[in-house]
Protein backbone atom coordinates (compact mmCIF):
# COMPACT_ATOMS: atom_id res chain seq x y z
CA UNK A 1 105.23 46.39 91.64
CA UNK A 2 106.28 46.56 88.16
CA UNK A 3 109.84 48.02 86.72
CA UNK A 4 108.90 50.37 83.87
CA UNK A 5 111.88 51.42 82.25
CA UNK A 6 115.32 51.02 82.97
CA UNK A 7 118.50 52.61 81.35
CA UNK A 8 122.47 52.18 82.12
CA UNK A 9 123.36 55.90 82.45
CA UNK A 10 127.32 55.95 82.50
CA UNK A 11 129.35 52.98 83.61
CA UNK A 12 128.12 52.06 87.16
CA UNK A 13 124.70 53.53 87.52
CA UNK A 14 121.72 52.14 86.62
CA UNK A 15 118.85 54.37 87.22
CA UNK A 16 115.33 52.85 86.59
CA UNK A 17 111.54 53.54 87.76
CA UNK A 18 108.98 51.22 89.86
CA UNK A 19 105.45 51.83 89.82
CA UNK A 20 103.57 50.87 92.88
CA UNK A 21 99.88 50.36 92.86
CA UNK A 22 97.47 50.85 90.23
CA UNK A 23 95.02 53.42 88.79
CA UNK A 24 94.63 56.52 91.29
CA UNK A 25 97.14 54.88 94.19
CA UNK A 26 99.39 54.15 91.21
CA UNK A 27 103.05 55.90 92.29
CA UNK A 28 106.61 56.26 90.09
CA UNK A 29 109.68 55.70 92.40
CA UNK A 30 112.78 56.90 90.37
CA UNK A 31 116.04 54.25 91.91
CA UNK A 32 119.14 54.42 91.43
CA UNK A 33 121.86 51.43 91.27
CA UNK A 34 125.34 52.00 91.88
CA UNK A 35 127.99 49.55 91.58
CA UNK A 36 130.61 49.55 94.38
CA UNK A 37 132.27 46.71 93.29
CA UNK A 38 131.41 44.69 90.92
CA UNK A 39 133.59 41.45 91.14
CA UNK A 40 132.32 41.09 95.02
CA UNK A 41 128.56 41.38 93.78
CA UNK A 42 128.58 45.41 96.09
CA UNK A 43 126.24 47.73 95.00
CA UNK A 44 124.21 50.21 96.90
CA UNK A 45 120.52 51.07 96.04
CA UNK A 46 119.62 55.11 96.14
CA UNK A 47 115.95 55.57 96.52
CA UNK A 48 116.83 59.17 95.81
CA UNK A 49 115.25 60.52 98.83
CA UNK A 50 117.77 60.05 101.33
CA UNK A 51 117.65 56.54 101.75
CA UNK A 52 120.55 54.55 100.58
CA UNK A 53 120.87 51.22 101.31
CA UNK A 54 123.39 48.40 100.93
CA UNK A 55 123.23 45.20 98.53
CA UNK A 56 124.84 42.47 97.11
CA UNK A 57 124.16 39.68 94.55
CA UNK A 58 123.95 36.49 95.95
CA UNK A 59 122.95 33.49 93.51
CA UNK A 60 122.50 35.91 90.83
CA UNK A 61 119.80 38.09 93.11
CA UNK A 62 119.99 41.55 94.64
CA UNK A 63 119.19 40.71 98.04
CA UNK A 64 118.79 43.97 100.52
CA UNK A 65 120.81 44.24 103.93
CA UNK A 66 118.43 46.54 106.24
């Protein structure tokens, strides 16, 4: 999985793409990153397909709560 471009759209949301696979199975996933609040390390990750899901930076890492 590779990030392969990512842009700070307005204060708050980051909005990148991830490209999964390579050659004919290669797939863009457009993501979305919105801060909740920043201070606590809360942001929530938009997969822009109905999933949202909730994160927080720990040790300088976005670690995923599922």
């Amino acid at each position: 999985m590779e990030t392969i471009k990512g842009d700070r759209q307005y204060p708050m949301v980051f909005k990148y793409t991830l490209a999964c696979g390579e050659k004919e199975q290669k797939q863009e996933r457009l993501f979305s990153l919105k801060e909740i609040d920043e201070d606590a390390g809360k942001y929530v990750l938009d997969e822009n397909n109905g999933v949202i899901l909730n994160t927080k930076v720990i040790n300088n890492e976005l670690q995923l709560f599922i």
